[in-house]
N, C-alpha and C. Protein backbone atom coordinates (compact mmCIF):
# COMPACT_ATOMS: atom_id res chain seq x y z
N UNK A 1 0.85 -1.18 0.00
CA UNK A 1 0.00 0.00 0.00
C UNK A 1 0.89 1.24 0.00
N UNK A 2 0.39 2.11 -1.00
CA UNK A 2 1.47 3.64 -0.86
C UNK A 2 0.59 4.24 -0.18
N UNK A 3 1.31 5.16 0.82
CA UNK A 3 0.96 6.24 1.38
C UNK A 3 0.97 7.56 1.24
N UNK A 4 0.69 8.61 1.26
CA UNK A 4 0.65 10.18 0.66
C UNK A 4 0.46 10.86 1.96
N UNK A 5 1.67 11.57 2.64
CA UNK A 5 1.76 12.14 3.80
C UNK A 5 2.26 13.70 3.62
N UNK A 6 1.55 14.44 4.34
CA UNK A 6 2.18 16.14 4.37
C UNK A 6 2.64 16.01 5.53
N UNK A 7 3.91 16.55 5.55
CA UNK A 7 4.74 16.68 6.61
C UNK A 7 5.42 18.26 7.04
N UNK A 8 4.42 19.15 7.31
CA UNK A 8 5.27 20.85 6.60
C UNK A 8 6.16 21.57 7.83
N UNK A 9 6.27 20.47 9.00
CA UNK A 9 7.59 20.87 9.84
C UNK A 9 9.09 20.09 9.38
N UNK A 10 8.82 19.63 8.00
CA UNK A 10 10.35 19.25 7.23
C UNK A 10 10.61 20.40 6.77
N UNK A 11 11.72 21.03 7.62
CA UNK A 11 12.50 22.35 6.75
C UNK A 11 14.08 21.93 6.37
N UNK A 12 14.63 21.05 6.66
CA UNK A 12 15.97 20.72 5.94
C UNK A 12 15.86 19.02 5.98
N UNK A 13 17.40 18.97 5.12
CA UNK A 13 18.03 17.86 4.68
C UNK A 13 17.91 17.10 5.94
N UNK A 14 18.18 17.62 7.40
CA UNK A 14 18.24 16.94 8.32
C UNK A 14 16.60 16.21 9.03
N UNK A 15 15.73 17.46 8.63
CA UNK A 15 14.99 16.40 8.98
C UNK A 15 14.33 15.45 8.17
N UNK A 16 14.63 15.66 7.01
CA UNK A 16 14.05 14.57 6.18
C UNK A 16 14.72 12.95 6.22
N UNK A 17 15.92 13.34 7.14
CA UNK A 17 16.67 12.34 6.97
C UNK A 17 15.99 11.61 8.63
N UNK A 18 15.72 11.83 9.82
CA UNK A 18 14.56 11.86 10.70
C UNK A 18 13.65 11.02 10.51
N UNK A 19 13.16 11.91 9.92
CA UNK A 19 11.84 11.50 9.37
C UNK A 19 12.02 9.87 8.54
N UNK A 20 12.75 9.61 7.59
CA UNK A 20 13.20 8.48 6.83
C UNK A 20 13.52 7.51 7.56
N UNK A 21 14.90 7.44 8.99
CA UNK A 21 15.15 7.16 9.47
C UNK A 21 14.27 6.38 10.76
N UNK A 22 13.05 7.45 10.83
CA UNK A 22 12.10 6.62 11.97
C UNK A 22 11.27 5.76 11.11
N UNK A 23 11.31 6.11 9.83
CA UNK A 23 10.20 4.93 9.43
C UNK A 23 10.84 3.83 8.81
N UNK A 24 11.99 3.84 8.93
CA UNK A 24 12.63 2.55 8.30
C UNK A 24 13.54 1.78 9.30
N UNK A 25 13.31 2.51 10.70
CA UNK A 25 13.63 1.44 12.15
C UNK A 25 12.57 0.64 12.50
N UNK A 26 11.18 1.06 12.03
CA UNK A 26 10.14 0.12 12.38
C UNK A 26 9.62 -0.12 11.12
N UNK A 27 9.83 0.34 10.12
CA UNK A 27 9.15 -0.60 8.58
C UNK A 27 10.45 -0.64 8.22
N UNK A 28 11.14 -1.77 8.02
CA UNK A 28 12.83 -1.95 7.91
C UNK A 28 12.09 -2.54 6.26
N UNK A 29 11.11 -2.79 5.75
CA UNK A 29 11.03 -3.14 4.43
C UNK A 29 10.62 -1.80 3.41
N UNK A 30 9.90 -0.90 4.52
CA UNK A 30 9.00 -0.28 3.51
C UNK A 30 10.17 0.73 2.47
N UNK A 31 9.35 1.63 1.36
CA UNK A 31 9.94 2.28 0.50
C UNK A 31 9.79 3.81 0.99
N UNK A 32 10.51 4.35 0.99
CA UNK A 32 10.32 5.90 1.61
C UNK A 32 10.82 6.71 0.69
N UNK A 33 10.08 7.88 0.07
CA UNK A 33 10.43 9.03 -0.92
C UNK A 33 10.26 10.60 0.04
N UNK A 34 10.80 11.07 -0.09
CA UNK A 34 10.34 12.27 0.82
C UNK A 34 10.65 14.22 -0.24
N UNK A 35 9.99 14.10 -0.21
CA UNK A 35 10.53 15.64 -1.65
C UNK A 35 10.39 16.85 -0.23
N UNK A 36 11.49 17.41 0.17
CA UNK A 36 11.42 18.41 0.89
C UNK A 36 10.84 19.59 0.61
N UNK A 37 10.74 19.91 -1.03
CA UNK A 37 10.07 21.24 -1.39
C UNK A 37 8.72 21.17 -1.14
N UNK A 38 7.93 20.36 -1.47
CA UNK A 38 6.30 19.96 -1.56
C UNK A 38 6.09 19.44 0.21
N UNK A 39 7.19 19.27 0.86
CA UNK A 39 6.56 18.19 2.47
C UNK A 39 6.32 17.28 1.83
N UNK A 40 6.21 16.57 1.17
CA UNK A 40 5.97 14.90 0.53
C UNK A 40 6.35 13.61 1.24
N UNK A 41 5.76 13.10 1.96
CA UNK A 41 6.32 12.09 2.38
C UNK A 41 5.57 10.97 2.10
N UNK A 42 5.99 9.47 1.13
CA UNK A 42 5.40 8.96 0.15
C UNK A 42 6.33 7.35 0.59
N UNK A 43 5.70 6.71 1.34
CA UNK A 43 5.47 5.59 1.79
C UNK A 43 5.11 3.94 1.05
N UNK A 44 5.79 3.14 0.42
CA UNK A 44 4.97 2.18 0.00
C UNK A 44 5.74 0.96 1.54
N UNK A 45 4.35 0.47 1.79
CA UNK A 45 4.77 -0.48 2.80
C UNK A 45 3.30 -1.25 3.48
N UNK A 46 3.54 -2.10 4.18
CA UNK A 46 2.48 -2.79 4.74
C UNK A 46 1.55 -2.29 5.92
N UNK A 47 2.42 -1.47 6.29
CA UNK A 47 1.95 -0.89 7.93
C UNK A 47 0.65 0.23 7.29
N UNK A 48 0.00 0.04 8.30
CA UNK A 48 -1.05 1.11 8.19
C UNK A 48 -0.89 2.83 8.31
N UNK A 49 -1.58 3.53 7.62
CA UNK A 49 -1.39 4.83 7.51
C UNK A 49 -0.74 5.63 8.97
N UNK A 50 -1.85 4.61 9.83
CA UNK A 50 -2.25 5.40 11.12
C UNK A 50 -0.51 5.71 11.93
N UNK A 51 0.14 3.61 11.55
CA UNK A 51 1.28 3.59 12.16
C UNK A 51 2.29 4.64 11.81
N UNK A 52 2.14 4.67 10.24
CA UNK A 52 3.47 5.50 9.95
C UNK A 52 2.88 6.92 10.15
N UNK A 53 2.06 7.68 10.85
CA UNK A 53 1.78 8.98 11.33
C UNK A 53 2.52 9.01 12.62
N UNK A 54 2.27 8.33 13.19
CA UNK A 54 2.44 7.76 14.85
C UNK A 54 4.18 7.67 14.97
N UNK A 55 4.75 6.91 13.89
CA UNK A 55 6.11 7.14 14.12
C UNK A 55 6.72 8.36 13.51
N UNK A 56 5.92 9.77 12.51
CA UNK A 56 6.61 10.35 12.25
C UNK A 56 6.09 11.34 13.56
N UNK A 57 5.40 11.48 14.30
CA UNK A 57 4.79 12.61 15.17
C UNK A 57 6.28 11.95 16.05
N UNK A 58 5.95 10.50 16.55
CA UNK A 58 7.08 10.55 17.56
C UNK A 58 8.77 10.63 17.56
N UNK A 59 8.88 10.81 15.99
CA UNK A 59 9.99 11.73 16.10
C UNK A 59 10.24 13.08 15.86
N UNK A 60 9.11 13.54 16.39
CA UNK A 60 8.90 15.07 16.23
C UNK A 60 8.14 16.10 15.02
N UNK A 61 7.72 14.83 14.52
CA UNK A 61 7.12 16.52 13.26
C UNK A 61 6.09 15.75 13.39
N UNK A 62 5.28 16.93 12.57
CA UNK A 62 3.78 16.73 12.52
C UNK A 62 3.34 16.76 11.23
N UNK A 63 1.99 15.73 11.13
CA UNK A 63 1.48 15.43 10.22
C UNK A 63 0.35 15.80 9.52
N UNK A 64 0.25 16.36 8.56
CA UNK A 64 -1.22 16.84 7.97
C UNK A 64 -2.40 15.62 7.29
């Protein structure tokens, strides 16, 4: 399942890398795209929407 996430507290390289980083410690399979200009954060993986919100809030940013 792909996911389509706004993420608009990604303001640099660093946190996109965060952000990537928390979702691929707990979806160690899924696919992660992240376009920093747009907030894009674009998910293909098994876990549910809800989870990968839940791990990007708990590493600090927030989700639209």
């Amino acid at each position: 399942m792909t996911i389509y996430l706004k993420v608009p507290s990604m303001v640099c390289d660093g946190c996109v890398s965060v952000v990537k980083e928390a979702i691929l410690t707990h979806e160690p399979e899924a696919k992660v795209d992240i376009n920093l200009d747009t907030k894009q954060v674009v998910v293909d993986t098994q876990a549910s929407e809800t989870s990968i919100k839940q791990i990007i809030t708990a590493a600090g940013h927030e989700v639209e």
